[in-house]
PDB file of N, CA and C in Angstrom:
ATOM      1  N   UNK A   1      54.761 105.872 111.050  1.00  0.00           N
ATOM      2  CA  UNK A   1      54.689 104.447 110.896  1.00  0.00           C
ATOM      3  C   UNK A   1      53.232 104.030 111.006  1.00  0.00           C
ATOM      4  N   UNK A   2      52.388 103.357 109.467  1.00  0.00           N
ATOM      5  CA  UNK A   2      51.688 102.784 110.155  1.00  0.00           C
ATOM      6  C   UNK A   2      51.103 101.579 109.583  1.00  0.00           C
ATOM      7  N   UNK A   3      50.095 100.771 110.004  1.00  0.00           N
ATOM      8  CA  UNK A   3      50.169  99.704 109.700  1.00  0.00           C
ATOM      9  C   UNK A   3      48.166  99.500 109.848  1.00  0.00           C
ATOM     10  N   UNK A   4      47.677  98.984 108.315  1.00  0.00           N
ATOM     11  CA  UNK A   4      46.662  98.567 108.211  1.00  0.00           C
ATOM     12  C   UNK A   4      45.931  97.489 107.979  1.00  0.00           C
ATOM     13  N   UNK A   5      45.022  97.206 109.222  1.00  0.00           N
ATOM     14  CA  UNK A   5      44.358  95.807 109.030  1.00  0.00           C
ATOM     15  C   UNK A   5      42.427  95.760 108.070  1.00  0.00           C
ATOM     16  N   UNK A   6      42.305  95.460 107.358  1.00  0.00           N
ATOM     17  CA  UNK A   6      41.168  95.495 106.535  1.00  0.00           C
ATOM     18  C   UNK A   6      39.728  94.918 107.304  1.00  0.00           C
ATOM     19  N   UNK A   7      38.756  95.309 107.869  1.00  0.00           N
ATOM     20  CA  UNK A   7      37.494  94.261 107.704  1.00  0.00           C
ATOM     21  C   UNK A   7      36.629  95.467 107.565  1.00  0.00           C
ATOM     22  N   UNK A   8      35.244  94.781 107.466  1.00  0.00           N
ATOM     23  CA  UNK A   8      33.878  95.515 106.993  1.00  0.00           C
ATOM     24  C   UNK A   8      33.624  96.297 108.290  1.00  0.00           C
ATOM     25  N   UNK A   9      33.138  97.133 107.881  1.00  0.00           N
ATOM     26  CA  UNK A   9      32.231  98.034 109.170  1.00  0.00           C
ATOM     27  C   UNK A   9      30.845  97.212 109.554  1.00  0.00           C
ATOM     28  N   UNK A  10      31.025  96.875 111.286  1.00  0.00           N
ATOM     29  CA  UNK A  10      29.461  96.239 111.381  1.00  0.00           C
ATOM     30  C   UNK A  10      30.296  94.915 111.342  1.00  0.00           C
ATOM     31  N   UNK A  11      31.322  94.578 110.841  1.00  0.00           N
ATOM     32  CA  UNK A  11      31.539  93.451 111.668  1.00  0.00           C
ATOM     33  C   UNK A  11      30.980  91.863 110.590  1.00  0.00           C
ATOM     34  N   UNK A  12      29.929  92.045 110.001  1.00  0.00           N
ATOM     35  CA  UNK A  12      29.101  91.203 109.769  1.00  0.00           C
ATOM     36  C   UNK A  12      28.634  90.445 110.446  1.00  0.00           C
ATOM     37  N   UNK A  13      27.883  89.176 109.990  1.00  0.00           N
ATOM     38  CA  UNK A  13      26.821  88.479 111.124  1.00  0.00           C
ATOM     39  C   UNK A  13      27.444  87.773 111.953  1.00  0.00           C
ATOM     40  N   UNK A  14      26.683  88.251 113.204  1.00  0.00           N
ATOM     41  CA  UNK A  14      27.499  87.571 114.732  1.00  0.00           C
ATOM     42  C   UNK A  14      28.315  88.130 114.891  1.00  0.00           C
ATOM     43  N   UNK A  15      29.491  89.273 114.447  1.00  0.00           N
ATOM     44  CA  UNK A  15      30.432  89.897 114.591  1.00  0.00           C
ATOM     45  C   UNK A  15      30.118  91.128 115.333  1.00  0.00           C
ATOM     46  N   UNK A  16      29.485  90.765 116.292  1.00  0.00           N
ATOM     47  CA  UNK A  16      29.238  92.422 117.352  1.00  0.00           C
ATOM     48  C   UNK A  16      30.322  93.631 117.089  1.00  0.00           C
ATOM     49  N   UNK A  17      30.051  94.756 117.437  1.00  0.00           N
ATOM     50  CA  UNK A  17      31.343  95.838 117.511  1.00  0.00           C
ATOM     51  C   UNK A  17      32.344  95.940 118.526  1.00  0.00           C
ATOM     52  N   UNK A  18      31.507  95.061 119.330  1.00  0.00           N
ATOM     53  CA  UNK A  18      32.473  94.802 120.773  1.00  0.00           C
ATOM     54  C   UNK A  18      33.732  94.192 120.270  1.00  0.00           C
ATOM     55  N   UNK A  19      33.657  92.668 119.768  1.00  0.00           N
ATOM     56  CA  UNK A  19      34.518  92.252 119.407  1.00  0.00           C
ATOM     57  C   UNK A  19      36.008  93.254 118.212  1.00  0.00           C
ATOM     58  N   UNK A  20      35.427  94.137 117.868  1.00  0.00           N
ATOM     59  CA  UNK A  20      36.244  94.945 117.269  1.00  0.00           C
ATOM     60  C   UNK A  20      37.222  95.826 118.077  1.00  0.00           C
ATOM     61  N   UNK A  21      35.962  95.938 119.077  1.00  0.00           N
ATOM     62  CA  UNK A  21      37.463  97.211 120.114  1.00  0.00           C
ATOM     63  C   UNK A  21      38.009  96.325 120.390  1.00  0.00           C
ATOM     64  N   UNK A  22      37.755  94.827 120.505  1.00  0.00           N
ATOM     65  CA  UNK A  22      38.420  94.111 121.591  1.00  0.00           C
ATOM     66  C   UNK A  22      39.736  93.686 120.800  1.00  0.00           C
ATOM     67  N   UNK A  23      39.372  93.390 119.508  1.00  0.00           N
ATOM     68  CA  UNK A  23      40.550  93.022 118.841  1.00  0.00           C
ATOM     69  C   UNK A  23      41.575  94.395 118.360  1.00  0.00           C
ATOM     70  N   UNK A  24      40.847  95.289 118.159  1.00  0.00           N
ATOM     71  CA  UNK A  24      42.169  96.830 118.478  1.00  0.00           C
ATOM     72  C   UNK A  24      43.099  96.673 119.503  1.00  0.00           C
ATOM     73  N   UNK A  25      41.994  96.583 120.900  1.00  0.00           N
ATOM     74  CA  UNK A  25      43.136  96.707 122.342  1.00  0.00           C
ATOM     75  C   UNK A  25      44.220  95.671 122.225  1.00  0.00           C
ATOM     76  N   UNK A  26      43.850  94.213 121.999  1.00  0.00           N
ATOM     77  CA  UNK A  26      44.795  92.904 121.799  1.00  0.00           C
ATOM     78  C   UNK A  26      45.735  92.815 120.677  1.00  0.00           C
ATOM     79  N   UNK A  27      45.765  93.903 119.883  1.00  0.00           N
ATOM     80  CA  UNK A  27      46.688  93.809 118.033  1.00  0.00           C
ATOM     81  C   UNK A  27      47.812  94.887 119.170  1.00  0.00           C
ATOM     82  N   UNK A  28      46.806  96.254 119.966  1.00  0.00           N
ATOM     83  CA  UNK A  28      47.622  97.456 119.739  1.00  0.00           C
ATOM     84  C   UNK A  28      48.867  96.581 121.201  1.00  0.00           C
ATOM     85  N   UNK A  29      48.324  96.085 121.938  1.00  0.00           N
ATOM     86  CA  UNK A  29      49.042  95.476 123.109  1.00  0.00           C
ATOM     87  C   UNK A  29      49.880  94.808 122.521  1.00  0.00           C
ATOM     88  N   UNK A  30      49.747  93.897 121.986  1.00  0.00           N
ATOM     89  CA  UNK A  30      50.701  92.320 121.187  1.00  0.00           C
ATOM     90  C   UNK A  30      51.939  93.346 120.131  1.00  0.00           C
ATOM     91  N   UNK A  31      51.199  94.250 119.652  1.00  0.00           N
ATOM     92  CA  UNK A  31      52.375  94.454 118.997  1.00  0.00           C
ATOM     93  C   UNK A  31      53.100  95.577 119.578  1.00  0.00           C
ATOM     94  N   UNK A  32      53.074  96.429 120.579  1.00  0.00           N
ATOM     95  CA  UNK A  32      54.001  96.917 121.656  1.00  0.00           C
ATOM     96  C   UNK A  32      54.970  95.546 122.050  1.00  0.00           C
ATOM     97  N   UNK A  33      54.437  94.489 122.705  1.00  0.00           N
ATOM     98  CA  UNK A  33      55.081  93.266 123.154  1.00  0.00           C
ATOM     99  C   UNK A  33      56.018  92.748 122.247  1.00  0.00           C
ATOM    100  N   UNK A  34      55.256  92.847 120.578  1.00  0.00           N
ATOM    101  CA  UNK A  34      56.341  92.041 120.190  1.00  0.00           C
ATOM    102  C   UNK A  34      57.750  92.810 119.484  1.00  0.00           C
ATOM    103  N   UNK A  35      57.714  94.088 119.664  1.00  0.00           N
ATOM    104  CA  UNK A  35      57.911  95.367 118.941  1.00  0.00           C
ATOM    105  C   UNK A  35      59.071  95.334 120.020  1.00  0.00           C
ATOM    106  N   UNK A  36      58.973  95.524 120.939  1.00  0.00           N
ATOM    107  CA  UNK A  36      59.885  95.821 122.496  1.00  0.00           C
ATOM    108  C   UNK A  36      61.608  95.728 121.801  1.00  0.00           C
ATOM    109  N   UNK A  37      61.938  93.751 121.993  1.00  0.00           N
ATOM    110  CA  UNK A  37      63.353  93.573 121.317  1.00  0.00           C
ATOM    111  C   UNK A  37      64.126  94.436 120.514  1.00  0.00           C
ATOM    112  N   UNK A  38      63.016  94.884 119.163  1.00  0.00           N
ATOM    113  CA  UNK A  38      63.718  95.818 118.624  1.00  0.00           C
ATOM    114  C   UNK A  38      64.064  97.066 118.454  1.00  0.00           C
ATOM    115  N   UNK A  39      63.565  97.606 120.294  1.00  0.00           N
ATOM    116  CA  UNK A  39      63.189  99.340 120.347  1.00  0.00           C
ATOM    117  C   UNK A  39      64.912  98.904 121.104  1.00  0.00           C
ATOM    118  N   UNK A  40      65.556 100.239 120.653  1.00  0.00           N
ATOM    119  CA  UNK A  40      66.766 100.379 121.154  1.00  0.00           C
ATOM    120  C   UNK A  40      67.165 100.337 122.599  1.00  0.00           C
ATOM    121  N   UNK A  41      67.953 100.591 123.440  1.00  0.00           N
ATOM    122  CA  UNK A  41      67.661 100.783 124.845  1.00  0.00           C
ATOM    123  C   UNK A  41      68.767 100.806 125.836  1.00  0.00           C
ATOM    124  N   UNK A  42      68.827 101.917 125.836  1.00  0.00           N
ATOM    125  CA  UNK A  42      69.992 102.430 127.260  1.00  0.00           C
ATOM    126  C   UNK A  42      69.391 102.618 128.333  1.00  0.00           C
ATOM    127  N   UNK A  43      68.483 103.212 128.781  1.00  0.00           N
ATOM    128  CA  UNK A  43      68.107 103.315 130.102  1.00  0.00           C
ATOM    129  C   UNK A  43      66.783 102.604 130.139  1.00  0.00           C
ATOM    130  N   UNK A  44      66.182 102.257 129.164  1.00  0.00           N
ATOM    131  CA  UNK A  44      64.764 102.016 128.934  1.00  0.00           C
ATOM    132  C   UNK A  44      63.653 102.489 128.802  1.00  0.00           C
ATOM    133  N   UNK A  45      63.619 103.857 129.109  1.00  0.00           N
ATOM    134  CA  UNK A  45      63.175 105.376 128.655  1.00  0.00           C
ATOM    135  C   UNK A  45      61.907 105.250 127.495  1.00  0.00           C
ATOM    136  N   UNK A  46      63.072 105.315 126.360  1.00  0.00           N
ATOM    137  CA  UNK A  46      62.108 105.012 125.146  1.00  0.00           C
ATOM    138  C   UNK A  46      61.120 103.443 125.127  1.00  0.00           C
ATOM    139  N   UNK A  47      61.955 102.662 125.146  1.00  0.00           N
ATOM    140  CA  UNK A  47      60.680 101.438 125.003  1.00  0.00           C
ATOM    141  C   UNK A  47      59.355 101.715 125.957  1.00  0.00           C
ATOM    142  N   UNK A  48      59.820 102.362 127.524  1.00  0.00           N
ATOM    143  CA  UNK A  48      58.378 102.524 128.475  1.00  0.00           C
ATOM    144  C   UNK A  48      57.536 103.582 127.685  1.00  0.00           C
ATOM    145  N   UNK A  49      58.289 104.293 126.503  1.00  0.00           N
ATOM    146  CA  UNK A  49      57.164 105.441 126.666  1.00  0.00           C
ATOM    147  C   UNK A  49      56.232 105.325 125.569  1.00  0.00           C
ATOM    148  N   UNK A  50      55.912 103.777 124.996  1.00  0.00           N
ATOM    149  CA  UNK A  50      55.244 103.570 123.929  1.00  0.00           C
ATOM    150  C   UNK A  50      53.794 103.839 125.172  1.00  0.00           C
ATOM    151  N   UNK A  51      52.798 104.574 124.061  1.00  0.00           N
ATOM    152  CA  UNK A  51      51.655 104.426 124.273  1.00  0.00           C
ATOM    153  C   UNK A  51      50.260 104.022 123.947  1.00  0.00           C
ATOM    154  N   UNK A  52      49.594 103.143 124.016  1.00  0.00           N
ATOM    155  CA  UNK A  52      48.661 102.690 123.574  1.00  0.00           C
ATOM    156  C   UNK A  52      47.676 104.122 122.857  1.00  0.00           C
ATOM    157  N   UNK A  53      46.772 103.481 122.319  1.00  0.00           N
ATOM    158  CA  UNK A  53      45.491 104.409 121.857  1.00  0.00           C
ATOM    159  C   UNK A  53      44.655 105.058 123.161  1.00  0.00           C
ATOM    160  N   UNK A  54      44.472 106.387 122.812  1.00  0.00           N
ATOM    161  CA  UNK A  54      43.941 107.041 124.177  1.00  0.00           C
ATOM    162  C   UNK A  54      42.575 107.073 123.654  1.00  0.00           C
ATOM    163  N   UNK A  55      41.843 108.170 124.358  1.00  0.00           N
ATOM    164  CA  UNK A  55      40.457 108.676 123.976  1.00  0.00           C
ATOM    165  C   UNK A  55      40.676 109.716 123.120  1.00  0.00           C
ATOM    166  N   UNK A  56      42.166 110.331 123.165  1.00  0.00           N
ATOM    167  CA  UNK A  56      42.754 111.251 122.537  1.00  0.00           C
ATOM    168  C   UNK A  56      43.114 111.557 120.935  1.00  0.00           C
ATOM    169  N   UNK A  57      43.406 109.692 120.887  1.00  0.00           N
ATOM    170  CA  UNK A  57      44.384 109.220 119.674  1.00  0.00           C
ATOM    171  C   UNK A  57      43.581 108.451 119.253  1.00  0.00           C
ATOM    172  N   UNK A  58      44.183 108.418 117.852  1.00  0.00           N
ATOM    173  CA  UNK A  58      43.035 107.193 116.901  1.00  0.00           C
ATOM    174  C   UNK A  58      43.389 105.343 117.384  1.00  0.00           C
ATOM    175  N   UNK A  59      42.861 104.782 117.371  1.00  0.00           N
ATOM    176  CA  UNK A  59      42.426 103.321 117.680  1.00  0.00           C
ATOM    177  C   UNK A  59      44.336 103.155 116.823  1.00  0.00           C
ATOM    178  N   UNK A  60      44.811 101.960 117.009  1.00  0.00           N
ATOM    179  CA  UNK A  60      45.709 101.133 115.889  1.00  0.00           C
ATOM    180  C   UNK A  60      46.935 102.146 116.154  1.00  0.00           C
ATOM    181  N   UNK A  61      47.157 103.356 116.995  1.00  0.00           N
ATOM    182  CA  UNK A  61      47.783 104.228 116.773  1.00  0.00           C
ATOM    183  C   UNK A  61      49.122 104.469 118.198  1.00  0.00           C
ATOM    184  N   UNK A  62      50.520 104.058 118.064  1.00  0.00           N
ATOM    185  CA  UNK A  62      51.311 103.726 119.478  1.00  0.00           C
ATOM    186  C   UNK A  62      51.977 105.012 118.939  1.00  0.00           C
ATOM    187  N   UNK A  63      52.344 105.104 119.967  1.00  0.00           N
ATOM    188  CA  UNK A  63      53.108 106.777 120.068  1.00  0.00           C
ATOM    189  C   UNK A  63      54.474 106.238 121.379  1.00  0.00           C
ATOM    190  N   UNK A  64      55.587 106.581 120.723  1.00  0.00           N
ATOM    191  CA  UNK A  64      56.664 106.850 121.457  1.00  0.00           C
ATOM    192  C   UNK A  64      57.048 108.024 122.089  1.00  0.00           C
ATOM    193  N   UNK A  65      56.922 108.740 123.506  1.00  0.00           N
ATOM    194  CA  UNK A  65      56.957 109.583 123.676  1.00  0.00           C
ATOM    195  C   UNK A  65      57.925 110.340 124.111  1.00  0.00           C
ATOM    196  N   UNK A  66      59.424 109.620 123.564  1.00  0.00           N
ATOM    197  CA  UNK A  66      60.117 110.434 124.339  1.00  0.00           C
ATOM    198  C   UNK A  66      60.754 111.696 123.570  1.00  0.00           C
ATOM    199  N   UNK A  67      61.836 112.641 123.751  1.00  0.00           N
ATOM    200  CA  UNK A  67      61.929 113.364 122.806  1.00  0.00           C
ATOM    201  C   UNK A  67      62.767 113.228 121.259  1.00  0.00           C
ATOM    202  N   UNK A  68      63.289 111.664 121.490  1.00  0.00           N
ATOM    203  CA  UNK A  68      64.461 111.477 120.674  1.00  0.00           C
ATOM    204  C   UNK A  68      63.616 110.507 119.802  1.00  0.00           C
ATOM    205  N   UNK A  69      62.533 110.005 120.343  1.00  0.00           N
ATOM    206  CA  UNK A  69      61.943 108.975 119.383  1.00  0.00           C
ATOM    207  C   UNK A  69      61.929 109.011 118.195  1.00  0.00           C
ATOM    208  N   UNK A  70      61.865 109.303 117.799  1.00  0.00           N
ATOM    209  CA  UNK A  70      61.383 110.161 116.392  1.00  0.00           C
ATOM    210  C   UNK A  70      62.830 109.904 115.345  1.00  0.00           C
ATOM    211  N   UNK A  71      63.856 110.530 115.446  1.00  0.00           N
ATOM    212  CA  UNK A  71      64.949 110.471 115.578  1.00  0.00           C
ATOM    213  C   UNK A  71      65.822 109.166 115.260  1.00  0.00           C
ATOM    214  N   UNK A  72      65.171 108.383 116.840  1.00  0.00           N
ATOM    215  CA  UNK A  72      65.869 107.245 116.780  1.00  0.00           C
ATOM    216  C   UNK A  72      65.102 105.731 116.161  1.00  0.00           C
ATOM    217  N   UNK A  73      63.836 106.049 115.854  1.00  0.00           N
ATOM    218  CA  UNK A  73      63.137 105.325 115.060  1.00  0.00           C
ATOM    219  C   UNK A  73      63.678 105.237 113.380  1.00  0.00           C
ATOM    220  N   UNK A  74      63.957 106.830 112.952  1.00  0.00           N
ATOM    221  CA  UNK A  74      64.709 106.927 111.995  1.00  0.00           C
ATOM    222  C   UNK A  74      66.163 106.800 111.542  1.00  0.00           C
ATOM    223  N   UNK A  75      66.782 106.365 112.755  1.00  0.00           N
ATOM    224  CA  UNK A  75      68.084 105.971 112.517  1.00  0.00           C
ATOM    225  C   UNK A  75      69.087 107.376 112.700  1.00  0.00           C
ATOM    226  N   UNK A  76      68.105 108.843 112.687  1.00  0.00           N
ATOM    227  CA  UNK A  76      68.893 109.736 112.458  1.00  0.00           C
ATOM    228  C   UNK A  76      70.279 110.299 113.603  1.00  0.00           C
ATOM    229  N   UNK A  77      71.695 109.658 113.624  1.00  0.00           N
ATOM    230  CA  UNK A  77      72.202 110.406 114.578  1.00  0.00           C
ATOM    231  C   UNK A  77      72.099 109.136 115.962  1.00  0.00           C
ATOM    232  N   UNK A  78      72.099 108.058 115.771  1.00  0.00           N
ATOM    233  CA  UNK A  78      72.433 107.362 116.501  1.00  0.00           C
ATOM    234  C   UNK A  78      72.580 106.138 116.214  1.00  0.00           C
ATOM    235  N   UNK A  79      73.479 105.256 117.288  1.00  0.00           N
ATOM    236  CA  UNK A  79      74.550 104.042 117.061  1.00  0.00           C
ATOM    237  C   UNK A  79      74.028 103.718 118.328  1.00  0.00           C
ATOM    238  N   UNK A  80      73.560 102.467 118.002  1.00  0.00           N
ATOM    239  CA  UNK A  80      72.255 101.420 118.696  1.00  0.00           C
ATOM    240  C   UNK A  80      73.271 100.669 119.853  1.00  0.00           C
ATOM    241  N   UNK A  81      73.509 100.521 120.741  1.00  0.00           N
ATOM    242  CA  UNK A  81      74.285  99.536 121.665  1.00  0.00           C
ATOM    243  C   UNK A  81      73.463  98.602 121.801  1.00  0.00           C
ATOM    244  N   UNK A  82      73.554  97.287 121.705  1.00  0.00           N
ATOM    245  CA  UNK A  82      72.680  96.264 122.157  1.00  0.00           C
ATOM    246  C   UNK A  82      72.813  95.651 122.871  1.00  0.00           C
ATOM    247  N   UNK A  83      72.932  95.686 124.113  1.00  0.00           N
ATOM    248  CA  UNK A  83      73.585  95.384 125.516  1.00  0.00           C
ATOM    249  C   UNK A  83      72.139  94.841 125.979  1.00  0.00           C
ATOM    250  N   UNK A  84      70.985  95.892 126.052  1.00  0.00           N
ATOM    251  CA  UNK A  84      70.126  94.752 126.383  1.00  0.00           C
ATOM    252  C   UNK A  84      68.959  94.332 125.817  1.00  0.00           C
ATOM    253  N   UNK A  85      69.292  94.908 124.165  1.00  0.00           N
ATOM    254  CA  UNK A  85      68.355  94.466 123.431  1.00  0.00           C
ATOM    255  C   UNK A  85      69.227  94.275 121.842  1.00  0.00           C
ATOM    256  N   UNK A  86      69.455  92.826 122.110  1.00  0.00           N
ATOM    257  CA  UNK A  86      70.898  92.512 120.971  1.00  0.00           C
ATOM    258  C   UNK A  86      69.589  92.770 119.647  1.00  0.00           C
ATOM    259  N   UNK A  87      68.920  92.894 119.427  1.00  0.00           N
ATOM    260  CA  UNK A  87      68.081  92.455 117.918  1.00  0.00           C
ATOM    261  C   UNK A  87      67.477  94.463 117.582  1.00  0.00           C
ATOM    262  N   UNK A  88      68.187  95.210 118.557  1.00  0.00           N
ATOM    263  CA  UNK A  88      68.128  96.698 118.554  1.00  0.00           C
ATOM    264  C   UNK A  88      68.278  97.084 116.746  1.00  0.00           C
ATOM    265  N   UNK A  89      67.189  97.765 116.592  1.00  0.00           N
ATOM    266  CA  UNK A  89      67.602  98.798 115.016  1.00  0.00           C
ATOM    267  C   UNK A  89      66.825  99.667 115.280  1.00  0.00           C
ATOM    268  N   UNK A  90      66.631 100.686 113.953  1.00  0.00           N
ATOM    269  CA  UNK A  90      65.952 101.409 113.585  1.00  0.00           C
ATOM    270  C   UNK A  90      64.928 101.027 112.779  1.00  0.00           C
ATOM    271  N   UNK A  91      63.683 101.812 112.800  1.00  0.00           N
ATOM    272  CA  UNK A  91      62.776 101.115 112.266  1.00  0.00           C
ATOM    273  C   UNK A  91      61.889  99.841 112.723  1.00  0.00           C
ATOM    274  N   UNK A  92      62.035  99.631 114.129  1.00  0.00           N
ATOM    275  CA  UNK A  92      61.647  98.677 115.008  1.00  0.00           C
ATOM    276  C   UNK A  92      60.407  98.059 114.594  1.00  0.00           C
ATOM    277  N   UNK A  93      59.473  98.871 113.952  1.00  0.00           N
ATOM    278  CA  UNK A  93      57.984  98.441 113.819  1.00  0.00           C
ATOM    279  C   UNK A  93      58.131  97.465 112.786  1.00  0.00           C
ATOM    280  N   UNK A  94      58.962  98.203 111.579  1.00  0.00           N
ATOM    281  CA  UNK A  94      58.896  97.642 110.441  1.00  0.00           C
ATOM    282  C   UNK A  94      59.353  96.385 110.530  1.00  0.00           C
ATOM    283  N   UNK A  95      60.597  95.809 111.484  1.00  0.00           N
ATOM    284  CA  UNK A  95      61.405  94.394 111.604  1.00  0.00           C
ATOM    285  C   UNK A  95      59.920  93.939 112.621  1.00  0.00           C
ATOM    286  N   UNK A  96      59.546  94.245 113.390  1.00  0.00           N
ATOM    287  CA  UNK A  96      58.390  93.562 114.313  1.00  0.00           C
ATOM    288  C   UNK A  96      57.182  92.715 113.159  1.00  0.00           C
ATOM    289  N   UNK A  97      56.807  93.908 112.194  1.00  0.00           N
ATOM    290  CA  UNK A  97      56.311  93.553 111.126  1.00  0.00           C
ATOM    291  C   UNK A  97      56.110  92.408 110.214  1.00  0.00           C
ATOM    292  N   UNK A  98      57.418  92.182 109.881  1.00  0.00           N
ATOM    293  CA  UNK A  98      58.240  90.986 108.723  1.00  0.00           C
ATOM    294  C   UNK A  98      57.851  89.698 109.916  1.00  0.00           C
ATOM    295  N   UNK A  99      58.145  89.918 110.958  1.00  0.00           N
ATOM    296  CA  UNK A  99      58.587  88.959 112.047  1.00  0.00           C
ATOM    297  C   UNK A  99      56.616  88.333 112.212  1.00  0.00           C
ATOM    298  N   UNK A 100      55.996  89.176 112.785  1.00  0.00           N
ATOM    299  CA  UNK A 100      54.969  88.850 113.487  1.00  0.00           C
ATOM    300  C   UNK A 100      53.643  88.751 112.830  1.00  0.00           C
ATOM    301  N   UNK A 101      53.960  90.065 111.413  1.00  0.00           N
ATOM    302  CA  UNK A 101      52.660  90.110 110.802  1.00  0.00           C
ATOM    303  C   UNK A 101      50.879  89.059 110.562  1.00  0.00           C
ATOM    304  N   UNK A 102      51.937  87.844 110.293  1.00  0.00           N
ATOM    305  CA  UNK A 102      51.103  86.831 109.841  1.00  0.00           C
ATOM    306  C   UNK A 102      50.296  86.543 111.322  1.00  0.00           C
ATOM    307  N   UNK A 103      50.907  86.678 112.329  1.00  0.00           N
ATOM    308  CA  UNK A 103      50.340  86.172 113.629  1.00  0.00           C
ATOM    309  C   UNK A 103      49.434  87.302 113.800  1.00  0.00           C
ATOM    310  N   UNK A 104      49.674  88.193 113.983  1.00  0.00           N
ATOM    311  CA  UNK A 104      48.986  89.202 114.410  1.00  0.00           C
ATOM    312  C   UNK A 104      47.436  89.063 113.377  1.00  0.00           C
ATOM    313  N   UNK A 105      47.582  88.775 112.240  1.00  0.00           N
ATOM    314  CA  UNK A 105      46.483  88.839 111.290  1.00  0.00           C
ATOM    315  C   UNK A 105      45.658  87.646 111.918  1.00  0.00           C
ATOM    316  N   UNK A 106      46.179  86.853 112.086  1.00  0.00           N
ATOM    317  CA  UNK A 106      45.449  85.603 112.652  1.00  0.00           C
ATOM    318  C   UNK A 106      44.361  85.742 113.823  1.00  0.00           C
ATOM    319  N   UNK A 107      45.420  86.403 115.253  1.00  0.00           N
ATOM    320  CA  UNK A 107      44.462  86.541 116.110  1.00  0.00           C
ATOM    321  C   UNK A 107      43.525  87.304 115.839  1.00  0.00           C
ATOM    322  N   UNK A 108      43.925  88.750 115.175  1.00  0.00           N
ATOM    323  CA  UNK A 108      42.658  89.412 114.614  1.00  0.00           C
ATOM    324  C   UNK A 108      41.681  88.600 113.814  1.00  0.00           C
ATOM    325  N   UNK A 109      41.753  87.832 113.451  1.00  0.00           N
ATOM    326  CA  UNK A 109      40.544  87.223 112.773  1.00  0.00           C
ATOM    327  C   UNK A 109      40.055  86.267 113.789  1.00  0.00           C
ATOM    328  N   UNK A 110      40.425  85.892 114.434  1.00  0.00           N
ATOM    329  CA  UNK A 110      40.428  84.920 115.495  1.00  0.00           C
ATOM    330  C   UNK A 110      39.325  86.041 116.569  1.00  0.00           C
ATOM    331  N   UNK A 111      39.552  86.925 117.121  1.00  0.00           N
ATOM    332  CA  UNK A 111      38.569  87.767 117.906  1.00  0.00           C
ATOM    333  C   UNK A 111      37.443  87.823 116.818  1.00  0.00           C
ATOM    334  N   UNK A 112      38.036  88.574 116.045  1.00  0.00           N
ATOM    335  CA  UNK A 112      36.437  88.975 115.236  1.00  0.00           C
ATOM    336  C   UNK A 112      35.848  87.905 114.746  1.00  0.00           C
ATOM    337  N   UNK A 113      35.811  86.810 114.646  1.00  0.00           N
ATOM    338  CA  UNK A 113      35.252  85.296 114.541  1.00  0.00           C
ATOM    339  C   UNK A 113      34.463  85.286 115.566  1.00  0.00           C
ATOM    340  N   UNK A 114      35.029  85.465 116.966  1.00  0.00           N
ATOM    341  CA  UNK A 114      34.337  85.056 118.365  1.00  0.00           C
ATOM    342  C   UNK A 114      34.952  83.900 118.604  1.00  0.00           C
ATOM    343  N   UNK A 115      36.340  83.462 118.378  1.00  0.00           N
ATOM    344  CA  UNK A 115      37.036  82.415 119.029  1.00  0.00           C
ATOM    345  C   UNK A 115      38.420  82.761 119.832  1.00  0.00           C
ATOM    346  N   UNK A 116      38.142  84.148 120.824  1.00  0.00           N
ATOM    347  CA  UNK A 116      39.250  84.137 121.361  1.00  0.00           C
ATOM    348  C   UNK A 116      40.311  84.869 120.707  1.00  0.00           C
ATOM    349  N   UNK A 117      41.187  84.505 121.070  1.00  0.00           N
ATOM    350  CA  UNK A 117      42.869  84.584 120.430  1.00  0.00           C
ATOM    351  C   UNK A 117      43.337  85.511 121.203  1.00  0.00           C
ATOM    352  N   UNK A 118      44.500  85.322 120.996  1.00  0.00           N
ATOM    353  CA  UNK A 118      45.182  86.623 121.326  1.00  0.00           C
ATOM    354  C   UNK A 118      46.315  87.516 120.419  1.00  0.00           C
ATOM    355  N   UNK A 119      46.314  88.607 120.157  1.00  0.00           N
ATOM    356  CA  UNK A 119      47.107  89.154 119.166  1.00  0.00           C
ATOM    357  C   UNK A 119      48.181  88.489 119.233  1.00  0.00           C
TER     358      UNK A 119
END
């Protein structure tokens, strides 16, 4: 799964590089947050084991770590209970997507401007 946001390298004028990690950490956070509802969830297992970008992993990049993720992202071999996440599917990113996209583009432009925002 992945998902690409466009700007120049360097930021352009007044656009420090700072402001760039800053708007990575706030896109990759916001969209764990807004992503959550539609991660499936029996014990809660899988939704905790999303992980942000390490020093490890590329920037923009969440990793589910459990062993079924994979699996159950793809729908393969499982029947979603939504007990405590009624808006539960497969493909979670992609419905987070449709849902949030436009926002998410916003705050990103909104950091890299230098006015704040939040993903």
């Amino acid at each position: 799964m992945e998902t690409r946001f466009r700007w120049e390298r360097g930021g352009g004028p007044g656009n420090p590089p700072r402001r760039l990690e800053v708007a990575h950490q706030a896109l990759d956070t916001q969209v764990v947050r807004d992503t959550e509802p539609f991660v499936p969830m029996d014990t809660g297992a899988l939704a905790r084991s999303a992980a942000l970008p390490s020093v490890k992993r590329k920037v923009g990049e969440i990793r589910y770590q459990t062993p079924y993720a994979r699996r159950c992202y793809y729908g393969e071999g499982f029947n979603f209970r939504r007990l405590h996440h009624p808006q539960a599917t497969h493909h979670w990113l992609e419905k987070a997507k449709a849902i949030y996209m436009p926002r998410w583009a916003r705050a990103v432009a909104a950091i890299l401007r230098g006015k704040g925002g939040r993903a």
